[in-house]
C-alpha atoms as a PDB file:
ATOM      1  CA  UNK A   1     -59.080   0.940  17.354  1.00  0.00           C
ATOM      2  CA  UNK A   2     -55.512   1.667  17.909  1.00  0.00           C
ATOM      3  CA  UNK A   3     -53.107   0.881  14.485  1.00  0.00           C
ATOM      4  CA  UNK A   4     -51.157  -2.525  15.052  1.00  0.00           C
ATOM      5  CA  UNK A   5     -47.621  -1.440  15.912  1.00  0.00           C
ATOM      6  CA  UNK A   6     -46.548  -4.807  14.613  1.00  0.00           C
ATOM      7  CA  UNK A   7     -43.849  -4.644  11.445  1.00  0.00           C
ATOM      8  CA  UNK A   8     -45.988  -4.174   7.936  1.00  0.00           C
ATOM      9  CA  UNK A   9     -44.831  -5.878   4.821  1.00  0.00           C
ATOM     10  CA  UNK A  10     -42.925  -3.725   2.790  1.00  0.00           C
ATOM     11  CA  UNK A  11     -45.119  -1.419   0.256  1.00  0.00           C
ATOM     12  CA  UNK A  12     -44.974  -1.806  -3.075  1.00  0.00           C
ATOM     13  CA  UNK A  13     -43.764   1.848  -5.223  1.00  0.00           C
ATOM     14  CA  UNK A  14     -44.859   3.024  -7.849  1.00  0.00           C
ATOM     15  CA  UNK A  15     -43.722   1.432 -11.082  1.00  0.00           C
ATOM     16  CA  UNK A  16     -43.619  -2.465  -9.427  1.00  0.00           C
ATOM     17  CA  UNK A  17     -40.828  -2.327  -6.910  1.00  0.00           C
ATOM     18  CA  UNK A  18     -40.493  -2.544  -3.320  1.00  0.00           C
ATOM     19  CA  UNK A  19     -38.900  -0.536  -0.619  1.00  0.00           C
ATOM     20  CA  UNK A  20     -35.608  -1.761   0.668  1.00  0.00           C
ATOM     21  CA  UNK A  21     -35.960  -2.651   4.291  1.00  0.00           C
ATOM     22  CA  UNK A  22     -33.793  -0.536   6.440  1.00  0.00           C
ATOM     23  CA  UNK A  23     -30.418  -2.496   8.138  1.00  0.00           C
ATOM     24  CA  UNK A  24     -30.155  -2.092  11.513  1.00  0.00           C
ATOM     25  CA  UNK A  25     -26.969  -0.432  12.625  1.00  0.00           C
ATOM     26  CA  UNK A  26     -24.939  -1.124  15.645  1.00  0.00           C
ATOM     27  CA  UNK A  27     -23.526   0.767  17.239  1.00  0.00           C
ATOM     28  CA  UNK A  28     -19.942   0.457  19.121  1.00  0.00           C
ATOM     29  CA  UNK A  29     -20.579  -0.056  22.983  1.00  0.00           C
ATOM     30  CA  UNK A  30     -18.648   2.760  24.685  1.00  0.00           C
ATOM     31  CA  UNK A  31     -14.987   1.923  25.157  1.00  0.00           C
ATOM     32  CA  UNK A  32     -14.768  -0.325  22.013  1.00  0.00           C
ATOM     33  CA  UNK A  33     -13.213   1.793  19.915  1.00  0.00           C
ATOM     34  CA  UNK A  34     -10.688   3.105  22.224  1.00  0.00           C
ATOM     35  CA  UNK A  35     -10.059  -0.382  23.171  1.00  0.00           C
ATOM     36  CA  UNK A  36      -9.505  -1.016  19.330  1.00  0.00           C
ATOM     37  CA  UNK A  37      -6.820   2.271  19.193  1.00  0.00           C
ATOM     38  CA  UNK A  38      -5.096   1.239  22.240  1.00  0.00           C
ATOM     39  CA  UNK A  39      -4.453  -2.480  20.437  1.00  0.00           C
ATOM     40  CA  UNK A  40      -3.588  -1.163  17.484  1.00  0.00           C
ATOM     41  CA  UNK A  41      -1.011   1.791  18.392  1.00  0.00           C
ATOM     42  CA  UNK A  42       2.140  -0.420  18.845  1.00  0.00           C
ATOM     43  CA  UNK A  43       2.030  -1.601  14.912  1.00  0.00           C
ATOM     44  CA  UNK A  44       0.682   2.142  13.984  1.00  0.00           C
ATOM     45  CA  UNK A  45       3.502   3.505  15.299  1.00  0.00           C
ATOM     46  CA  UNK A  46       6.169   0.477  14.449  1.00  0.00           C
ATOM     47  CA  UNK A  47       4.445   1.431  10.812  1.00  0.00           C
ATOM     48  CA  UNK A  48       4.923   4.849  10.769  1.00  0.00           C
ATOM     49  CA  UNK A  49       8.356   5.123  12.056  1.00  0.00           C
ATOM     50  CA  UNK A  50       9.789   2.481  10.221  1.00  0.00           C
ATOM     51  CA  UNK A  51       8.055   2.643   6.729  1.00  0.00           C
ATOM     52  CA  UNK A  52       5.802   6.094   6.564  1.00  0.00           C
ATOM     53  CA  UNK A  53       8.658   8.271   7.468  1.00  0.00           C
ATOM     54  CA  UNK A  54      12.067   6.871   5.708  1.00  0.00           C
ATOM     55  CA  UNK A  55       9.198   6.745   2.526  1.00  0.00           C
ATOM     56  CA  UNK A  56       8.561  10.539   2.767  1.00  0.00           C
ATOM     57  CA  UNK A  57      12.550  10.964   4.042  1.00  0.00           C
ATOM     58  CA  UNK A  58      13.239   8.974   0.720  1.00  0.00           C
ATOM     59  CA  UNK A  59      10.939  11.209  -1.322  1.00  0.00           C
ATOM     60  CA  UNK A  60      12.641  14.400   0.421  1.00  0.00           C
ATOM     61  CA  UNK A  61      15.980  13.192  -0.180  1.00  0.00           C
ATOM     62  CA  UNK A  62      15.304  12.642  -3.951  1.00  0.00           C
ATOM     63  CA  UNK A  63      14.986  16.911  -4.177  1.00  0.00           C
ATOM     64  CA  UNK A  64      18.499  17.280  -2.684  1.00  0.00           C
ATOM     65  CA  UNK A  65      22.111  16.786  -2.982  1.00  0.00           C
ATOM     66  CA  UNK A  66      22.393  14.259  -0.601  1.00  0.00           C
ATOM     67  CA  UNK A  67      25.787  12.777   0.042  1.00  0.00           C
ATOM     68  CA  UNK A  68      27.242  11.017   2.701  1.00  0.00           C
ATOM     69  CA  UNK A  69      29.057  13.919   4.015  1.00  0.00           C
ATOM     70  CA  UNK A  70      25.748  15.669   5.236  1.00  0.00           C
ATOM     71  CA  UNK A  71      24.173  12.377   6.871  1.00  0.00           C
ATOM     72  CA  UNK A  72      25.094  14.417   9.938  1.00  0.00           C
ATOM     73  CA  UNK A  73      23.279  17.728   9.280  1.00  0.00           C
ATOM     74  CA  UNK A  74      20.630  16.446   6.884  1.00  0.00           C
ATOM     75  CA  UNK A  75      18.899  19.784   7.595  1.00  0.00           C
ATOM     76  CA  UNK A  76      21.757  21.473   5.591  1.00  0.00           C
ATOM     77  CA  UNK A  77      21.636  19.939   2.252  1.00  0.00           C
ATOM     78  CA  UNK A  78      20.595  22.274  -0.955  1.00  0.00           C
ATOM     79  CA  UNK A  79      17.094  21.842  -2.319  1.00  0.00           C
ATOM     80  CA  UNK A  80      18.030  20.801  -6.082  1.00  0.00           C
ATOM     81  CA  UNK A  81      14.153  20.303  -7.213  1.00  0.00           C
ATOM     82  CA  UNK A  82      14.405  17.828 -10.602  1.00  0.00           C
ATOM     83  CA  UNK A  83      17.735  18.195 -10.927  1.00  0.00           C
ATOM     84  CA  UNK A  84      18.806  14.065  -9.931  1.00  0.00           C
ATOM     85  CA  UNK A  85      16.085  13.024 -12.034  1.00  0.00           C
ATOM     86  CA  UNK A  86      17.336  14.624 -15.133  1.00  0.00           C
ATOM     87  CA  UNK A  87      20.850  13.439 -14.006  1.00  0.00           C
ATOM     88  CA  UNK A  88      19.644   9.805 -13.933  1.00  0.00           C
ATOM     89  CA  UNK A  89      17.322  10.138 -17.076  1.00  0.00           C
ATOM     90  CA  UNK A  90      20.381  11.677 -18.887  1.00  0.00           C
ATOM     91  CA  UNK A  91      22.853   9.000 -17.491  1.00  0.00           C
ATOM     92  CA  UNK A  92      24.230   6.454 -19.832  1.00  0.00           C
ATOM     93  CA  UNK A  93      24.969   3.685 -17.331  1.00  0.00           C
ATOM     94  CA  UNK A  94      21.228   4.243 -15.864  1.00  0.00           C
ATOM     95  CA  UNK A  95      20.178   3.804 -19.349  1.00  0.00           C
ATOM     96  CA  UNK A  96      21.695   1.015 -20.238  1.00  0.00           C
ATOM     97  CA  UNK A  97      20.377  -0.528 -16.608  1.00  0.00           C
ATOM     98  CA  UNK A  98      16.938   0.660 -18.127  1.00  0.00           C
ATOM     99  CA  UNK A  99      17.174  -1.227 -21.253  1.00  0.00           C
ATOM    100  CA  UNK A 100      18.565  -4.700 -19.186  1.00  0.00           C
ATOM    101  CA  UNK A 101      15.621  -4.739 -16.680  1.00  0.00           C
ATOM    102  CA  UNK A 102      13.149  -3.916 -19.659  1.00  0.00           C
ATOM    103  CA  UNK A 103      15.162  -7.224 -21.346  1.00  0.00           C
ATOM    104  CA  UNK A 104      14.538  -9.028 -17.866  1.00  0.00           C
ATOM    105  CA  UNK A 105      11.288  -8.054 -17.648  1.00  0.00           C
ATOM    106  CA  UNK A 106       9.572  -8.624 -21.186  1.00  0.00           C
ATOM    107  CA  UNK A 107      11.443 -11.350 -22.035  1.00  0.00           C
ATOM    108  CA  UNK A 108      11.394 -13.250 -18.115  1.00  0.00           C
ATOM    109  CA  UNK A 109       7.798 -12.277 -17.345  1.00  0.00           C
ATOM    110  CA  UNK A 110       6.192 -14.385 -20.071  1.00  0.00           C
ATOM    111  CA  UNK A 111       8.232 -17.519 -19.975  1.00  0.00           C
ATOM    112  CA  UNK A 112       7.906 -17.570 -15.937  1.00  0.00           C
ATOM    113  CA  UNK A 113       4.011 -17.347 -16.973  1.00  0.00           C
ATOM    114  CA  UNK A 114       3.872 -20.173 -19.747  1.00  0.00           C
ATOM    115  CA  UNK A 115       6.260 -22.957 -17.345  1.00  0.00           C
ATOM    116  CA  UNK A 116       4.214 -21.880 -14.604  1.00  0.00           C
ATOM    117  CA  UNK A 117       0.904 -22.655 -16.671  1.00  0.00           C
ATOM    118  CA  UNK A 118       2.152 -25.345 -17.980  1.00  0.00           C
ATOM    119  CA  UNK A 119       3.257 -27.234 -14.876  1.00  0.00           C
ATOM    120  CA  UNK A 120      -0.319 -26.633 -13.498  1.00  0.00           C
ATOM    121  CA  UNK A 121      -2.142 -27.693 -15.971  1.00  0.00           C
ATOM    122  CA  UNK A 122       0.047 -30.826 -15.633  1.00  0.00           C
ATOM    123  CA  UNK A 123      -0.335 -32.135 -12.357  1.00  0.00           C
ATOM    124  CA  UNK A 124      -4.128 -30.927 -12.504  1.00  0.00           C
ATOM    125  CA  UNK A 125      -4.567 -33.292 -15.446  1.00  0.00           C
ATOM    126  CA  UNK A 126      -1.436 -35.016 -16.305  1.00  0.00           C
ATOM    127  CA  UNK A 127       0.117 -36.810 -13.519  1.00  0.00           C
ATOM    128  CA  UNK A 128      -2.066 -38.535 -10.834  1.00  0.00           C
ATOM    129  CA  UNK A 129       0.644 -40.538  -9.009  1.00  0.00           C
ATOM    130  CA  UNK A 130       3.301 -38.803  -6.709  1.00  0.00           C
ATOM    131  CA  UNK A 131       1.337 -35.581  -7.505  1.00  0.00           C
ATOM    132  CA  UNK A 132       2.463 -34.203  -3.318  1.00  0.00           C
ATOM    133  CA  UNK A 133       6.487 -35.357  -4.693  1.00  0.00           C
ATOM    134  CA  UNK A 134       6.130 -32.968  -7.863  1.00  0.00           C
ATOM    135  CA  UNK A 135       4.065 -30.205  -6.546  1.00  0.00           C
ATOM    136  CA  UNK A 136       7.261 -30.322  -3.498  1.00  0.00           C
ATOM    137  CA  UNK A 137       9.638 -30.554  -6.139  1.00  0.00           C
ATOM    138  CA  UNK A 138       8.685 -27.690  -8.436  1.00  0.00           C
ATOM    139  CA  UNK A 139       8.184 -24.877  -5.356  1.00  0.00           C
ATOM    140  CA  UNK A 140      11.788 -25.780  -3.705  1.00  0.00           C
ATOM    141  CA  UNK A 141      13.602 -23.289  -5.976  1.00  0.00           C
ATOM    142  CA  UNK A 142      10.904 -20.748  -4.279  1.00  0.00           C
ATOM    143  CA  UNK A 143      12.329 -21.296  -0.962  1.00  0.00           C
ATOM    144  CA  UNK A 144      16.099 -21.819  -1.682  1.00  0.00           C
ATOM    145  CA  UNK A 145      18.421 -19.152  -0.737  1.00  0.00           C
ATOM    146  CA  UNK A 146      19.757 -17.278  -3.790  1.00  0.00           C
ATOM    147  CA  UNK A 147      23.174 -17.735  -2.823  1.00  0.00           C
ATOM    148  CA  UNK A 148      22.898 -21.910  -2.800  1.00  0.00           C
ATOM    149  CA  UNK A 149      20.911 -21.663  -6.197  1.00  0.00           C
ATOM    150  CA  UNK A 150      23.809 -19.130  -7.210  1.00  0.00           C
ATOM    151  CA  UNK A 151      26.790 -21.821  -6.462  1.00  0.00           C
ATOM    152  CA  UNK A 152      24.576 -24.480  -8.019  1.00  0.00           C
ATOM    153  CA  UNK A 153      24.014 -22.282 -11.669  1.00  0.00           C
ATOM    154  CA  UNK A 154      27.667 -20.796 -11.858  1.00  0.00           C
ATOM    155  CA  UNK A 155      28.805 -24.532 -11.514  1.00  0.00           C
ATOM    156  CA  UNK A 156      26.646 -25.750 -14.087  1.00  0.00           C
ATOM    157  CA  UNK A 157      27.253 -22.769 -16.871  1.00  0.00           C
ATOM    158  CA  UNK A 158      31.125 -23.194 -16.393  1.00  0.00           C
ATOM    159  CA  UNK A 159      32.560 -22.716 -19.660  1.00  0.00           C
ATOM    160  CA  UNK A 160      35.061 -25.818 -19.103  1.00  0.00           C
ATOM    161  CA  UNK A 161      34.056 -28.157 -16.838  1.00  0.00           C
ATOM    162  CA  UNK A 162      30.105 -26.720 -16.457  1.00  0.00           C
ATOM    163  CA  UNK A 163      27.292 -29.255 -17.058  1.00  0.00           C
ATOM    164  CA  UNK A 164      25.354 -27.541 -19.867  1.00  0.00           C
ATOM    165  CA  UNK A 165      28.725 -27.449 -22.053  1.00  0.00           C
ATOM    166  CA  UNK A 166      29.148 -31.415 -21.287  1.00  0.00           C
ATOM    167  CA  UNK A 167      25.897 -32.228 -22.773  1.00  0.00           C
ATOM    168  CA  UNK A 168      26.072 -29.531 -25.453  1.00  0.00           C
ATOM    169  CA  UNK A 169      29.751 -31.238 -25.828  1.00  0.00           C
ATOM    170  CA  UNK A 170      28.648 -34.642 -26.476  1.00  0.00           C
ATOM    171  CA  UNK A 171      26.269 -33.468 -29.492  1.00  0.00           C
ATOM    172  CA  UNK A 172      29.765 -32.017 -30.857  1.00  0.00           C
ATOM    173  CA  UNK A 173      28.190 -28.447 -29.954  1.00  0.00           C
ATOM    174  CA  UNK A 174      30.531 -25.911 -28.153  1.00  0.00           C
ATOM    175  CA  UNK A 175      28.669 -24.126 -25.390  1.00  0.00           C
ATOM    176  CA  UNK A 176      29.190 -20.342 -25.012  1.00  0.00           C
ATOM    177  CA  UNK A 177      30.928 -18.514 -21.779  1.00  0.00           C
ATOM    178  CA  UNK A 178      27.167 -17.833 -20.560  1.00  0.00           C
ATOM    179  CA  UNK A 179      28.057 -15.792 -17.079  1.00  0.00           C
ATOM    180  CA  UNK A 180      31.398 -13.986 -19.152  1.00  0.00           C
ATOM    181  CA  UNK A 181      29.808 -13.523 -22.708  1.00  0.00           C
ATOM    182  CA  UNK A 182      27.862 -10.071 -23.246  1.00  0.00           C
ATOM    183  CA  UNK A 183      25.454 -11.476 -25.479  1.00  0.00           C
ATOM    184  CA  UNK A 184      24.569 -14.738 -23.248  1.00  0.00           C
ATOM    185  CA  UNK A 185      24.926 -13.323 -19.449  1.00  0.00           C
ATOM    186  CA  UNK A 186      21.212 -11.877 -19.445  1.00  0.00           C
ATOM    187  CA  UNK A 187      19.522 -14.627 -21.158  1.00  0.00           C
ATOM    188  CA  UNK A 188      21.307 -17.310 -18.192  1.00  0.00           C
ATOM    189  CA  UNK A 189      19.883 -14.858 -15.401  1.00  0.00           C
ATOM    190  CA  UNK A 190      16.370 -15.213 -17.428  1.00  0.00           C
ATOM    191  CA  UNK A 191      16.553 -19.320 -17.349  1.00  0.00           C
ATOM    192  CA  UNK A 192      17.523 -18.961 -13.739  1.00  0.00           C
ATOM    193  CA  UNK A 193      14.763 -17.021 -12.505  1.00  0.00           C
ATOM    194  CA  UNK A 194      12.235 -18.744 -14.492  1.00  0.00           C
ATOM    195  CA  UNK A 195      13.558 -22.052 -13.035  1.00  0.00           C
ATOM    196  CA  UNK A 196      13.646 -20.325  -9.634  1.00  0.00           C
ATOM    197  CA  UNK A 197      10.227 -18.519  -9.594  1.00  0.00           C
ATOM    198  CA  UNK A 198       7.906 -20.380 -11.212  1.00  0.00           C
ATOM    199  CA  UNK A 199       6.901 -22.391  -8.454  1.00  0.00           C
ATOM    200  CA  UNK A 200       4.834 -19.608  -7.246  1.00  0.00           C
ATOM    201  CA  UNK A 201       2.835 -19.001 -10.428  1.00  0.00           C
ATOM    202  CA  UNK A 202       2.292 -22.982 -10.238  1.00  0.00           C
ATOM    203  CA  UNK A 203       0.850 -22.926  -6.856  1.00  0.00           C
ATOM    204  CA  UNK A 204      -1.642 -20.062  -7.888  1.00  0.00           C
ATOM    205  CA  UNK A 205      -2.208 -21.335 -11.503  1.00  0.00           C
ATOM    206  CA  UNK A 206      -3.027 -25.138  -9.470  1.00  0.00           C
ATOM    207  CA  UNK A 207      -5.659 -23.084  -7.401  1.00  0.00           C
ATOM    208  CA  UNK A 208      -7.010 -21.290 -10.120  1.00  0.00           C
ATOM    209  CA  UNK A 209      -7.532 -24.579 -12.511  1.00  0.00           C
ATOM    210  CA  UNK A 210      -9.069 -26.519  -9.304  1.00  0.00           C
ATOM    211  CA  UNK A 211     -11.999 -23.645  -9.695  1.00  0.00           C
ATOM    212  CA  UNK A 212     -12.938 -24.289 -13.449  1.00  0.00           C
ATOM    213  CA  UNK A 213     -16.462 -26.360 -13.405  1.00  0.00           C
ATOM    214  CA  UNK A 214     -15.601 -30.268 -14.982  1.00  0.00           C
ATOM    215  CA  UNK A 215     -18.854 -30.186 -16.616  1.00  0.00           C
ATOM    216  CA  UNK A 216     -17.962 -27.395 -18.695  1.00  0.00           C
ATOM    217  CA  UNK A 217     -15.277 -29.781 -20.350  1.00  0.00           C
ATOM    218  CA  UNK A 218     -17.934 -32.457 -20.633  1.00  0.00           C
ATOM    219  CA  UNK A 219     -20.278 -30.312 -22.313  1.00  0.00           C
ATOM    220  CA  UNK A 220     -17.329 -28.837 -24.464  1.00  0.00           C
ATOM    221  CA  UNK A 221     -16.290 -32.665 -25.238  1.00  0.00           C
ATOM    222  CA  UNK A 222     -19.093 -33.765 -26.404  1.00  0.00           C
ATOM    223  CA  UNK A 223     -20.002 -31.037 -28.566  1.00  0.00           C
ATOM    224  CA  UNK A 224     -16.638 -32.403 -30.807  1.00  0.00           C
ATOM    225  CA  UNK A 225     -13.861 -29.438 -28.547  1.00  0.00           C
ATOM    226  CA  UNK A 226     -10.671 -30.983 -29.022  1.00  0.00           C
ATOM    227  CA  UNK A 227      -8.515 -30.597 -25.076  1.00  0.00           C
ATOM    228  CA  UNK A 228      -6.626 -27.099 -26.837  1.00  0.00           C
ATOM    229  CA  UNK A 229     -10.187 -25.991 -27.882  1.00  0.00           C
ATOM    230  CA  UNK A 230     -11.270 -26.295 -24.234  1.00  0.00           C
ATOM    231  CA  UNK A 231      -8.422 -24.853 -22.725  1.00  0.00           C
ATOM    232  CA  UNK A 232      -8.545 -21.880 -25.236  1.00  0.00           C
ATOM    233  CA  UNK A 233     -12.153 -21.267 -24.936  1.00  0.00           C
ATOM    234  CA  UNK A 234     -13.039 -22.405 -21.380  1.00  0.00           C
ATOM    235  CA  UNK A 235     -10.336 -22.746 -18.834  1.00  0.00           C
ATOM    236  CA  UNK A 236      -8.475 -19.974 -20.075  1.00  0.00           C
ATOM    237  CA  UNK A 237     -11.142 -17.117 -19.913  1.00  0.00           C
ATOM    238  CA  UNK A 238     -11.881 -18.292 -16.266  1.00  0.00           C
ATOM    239  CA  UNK A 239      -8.130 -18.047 -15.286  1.00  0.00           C
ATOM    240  CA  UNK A 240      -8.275 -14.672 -16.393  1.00  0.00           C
ATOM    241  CA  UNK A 241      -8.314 -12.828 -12.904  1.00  0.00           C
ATOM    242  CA  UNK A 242      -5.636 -15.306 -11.889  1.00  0.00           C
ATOM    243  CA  UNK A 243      -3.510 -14.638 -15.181  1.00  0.00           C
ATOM    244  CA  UNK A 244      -3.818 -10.785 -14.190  1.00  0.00           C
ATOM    245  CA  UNK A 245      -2.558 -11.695 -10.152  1.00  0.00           C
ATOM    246  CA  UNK A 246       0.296 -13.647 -11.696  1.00  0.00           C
ATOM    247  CA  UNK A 247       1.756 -11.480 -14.017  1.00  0.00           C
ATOM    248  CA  UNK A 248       0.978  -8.379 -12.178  1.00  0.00           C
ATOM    249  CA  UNK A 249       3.052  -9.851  -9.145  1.00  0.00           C
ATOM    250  CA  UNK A 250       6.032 -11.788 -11.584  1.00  0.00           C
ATOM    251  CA  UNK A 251       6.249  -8.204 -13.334  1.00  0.00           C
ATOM    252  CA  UNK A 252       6.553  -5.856 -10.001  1.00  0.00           C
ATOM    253  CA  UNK A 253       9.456  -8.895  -8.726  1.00  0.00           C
ATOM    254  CA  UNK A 254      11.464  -9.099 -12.174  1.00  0.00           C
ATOM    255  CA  UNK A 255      11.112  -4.909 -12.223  1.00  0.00           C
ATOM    256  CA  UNK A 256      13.014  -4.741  -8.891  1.00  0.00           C
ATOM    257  CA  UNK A 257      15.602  -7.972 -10.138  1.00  0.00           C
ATOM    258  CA  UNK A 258      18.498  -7.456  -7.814  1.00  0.00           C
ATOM    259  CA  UNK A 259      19.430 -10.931  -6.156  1.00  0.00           C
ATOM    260  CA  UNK A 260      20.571 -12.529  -9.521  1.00  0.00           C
ATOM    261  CA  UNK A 261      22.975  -9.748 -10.971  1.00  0.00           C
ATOM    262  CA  UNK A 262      24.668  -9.249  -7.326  1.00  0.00           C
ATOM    263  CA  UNK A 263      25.266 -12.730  -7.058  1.00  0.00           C
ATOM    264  CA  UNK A 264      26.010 -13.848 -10.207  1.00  0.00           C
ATOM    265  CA  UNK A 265      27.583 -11.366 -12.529  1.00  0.00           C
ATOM    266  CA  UNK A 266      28.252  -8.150 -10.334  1.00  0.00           C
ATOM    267  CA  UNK A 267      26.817  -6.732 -13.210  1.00  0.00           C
ATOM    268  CA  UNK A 268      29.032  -7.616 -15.679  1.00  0.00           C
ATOM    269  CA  UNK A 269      29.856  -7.830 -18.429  1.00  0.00           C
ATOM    270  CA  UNK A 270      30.173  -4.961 -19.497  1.00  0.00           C
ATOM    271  CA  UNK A 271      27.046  -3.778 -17.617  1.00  0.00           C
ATOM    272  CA  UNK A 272      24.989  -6.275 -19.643  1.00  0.00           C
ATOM    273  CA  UNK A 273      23.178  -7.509 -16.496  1.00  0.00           C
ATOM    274  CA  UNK A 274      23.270  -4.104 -14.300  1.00  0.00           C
ATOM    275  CA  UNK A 275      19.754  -3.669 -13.725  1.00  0.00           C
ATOM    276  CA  UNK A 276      17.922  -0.483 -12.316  1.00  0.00           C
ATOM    277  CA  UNK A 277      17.748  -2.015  -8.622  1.00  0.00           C
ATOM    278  CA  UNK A 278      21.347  -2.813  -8.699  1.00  0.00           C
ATOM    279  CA  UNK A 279      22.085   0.767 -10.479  1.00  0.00           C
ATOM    280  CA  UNK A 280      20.389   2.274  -7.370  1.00  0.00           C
ATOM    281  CA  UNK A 281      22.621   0.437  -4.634  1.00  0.00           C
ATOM    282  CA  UNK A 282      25.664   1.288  -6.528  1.00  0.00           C
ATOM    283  CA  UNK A 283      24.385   5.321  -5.856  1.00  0.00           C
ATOM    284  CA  UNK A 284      24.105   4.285  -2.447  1.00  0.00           C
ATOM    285  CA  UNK A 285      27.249   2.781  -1.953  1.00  0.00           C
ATOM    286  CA  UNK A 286      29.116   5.450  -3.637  1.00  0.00           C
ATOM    287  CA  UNK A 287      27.530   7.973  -1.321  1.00  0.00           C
ATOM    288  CA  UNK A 288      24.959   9.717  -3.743  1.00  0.00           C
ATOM    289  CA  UNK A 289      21.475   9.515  -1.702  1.00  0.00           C
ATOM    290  CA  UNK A 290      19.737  11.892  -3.272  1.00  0.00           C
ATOM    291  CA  UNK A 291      20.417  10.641  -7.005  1.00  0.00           C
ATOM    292  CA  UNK A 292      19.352   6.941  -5.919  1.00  0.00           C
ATOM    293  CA  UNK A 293      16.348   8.285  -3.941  1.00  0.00           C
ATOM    294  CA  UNK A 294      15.282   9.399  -7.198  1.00  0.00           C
ATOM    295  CA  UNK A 295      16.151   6.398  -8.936  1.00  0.00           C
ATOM    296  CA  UNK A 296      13.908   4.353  -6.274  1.00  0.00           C
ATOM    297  CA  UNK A 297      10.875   6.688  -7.451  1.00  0.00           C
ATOM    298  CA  UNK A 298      11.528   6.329 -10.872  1.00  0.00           C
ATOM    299  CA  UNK A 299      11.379   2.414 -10.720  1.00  0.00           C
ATOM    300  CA  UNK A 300       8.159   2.890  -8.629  1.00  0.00           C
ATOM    301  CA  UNK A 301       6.655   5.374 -11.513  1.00  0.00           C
ATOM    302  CA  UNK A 302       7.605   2.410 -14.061  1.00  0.00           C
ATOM    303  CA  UNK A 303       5.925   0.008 -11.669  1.00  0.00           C
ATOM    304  CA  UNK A 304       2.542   1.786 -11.539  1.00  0.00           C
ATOM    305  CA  UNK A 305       2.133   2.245 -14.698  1.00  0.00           C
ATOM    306  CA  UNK A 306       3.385  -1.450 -15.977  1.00  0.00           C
ATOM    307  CA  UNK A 307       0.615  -2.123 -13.488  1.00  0.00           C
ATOM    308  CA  UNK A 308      -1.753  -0.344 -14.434  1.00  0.00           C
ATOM    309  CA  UNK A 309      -1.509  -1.490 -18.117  1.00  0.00           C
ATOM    310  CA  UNK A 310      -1.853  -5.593 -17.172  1.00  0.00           C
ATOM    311  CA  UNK A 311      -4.850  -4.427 -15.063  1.00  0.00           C
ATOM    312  CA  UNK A 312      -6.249  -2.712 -18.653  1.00  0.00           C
ATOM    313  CA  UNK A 313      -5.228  -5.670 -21.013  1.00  0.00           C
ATOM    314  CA  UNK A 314      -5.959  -8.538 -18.798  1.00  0.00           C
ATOM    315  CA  UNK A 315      -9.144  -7.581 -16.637  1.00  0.00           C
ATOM    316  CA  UNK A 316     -12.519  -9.299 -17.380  1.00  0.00           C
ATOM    317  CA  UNK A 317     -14.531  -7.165 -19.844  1.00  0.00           C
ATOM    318  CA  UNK A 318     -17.529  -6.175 -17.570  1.00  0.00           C
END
């Protein structure tokens, strides 16, 4: 008799297991794929002509003297290898930019983290009433043009007539110059930004919370967990991968920190609120290309590997 040509169960290997059944693969019907090309080209090429090539133009120009004299015969410039990379590593004033964005940054990050945090774990527990009016509330600074929260802050740190000296004034405490004072410029830029960007982490941090299992409280609460015990022990390690989105996108945005100093201070004073960005489109402005090409990279090198180290201390331990 002829063998069945009907499909046999799957035979068992040697040691227990089973063989994997094979996947059946389709394959594209003719045209498909150049159908797919031919839809795709107009952003492929809007892509590479407006971000591929200025990004290896940029990367060029970083190995060159650059000025604005020779935008018209860029093919004439000298090849200077390192050379504006040493210049800006050996710079004072891109130094001292350094040192402010590292200020911004480590000091910025983690309170934009712990109000963001905190106003999630708020209206997820906290408030129940007008919780739409809050959530509204706390993400408008998101969406506000820098220059309106700009007018709104330099009114309200006035040294004379602002409203944080009034109501430091009627506890018989006199408030600094915060935009004018060295010592209190960068700390005002880091309470404006946390006020203006925390929204975001909120929003993310609401998800995130929304995603932890209730009965793992219940359990937790009836075993004797106090609420911090279950937020240490429970919703915290399951925010993890959240936490590590957060801070890895807060962290790349406070890096790059432009917006606040150009509005605000001009980077004054006394370059105590000049960051890196800002450093780089004074290069520009003054005509040296290829030194704030090489700037650009540098931030991107500190990017990558600030990255890099939130993705080793906050990933889950697998």
């Amino acid at each position: 008799m002829a063998e069945s040509t009907l499909a046999r169960p799957p035979v068992a290997a040697e040691g227990g297991g089973s063989r994997k059944p094979r996947v059946a693969r389709i394959a594209p019907r003719p045209g498909e794929s150049r159908a797919a090309w031919i839809l795709a080209s107009p952003f492929l090429l809007l892509f590479a002509v407006f971000t591929v090539w200025p990004v290896f133009q940029s990367l060029f120009m970083s190995f060159t003297d650059t000025r604005r004299r020779d935008l018209r015969t860029p093919f004439a410039v000298d090849f200077v290898a390192f050379e504006n990379y040493a210049r800006a590593l050996s710079d004072p004033t891109f130094l001292k930019a350094a040192g402010n964005t590292a200020y911004f940054v480590v000091v910025g990050v983690p309170l934009t983290l712990a109000v963001a945090l905190a106003a999630a774990v708020l209206l997820d527990r906290g408030i129940t009433r007008l919780r739409a009016f809050f959530r509204l509330g706390f993400y408008t600074p998101v969406i506000t043009s820098i220059v309106a929260v700009a007018v709104v802050w330099r009114f309200l740190l006035q040294p004379d007539s602002g409203l944080v000296n009034t109501v430091l004034g009627w506890f018989g405490i006199t408030g600094p110059n915060w935009l004018g004072d060295p010592n209190w410029a960068m700390p005002s830029l880091i309470a404006m930004a946390v006020w203006r960007n925390f929204g975001t982490g909120m929003i993310i941090f609401l998800a995130g919370l929304q995603g932890v299992p209730y009965m793992l409280h219940e359990a937790a609460a009836i075993d004797g967990a106090t609420g911090w015990q279950r937020f240490w022990h429970i919703t915290f390690p399951l925010l993890r991968p959240t936490l590590l989105f957060v801070s890895v996108t807060t962290a790349i945005g406070y890096l790059q920190f432009f917006e606040e100093p150009f509005v605000m201070t001009e980077g004054g004073p006394l370059d105590s609120t000049l960051s890196l960005a800002f450093y780089t489109y004074r290069q520009f402005s003054f005509g040296n290309f290829g030194l704030a090409s090489a700037v650009s990279y540098l931030i991107f090198v500190v990017i990558a590997a600030v990255t890099v180290l939130q993705f080793r201390l906050l990933r889950e331990n697998t």
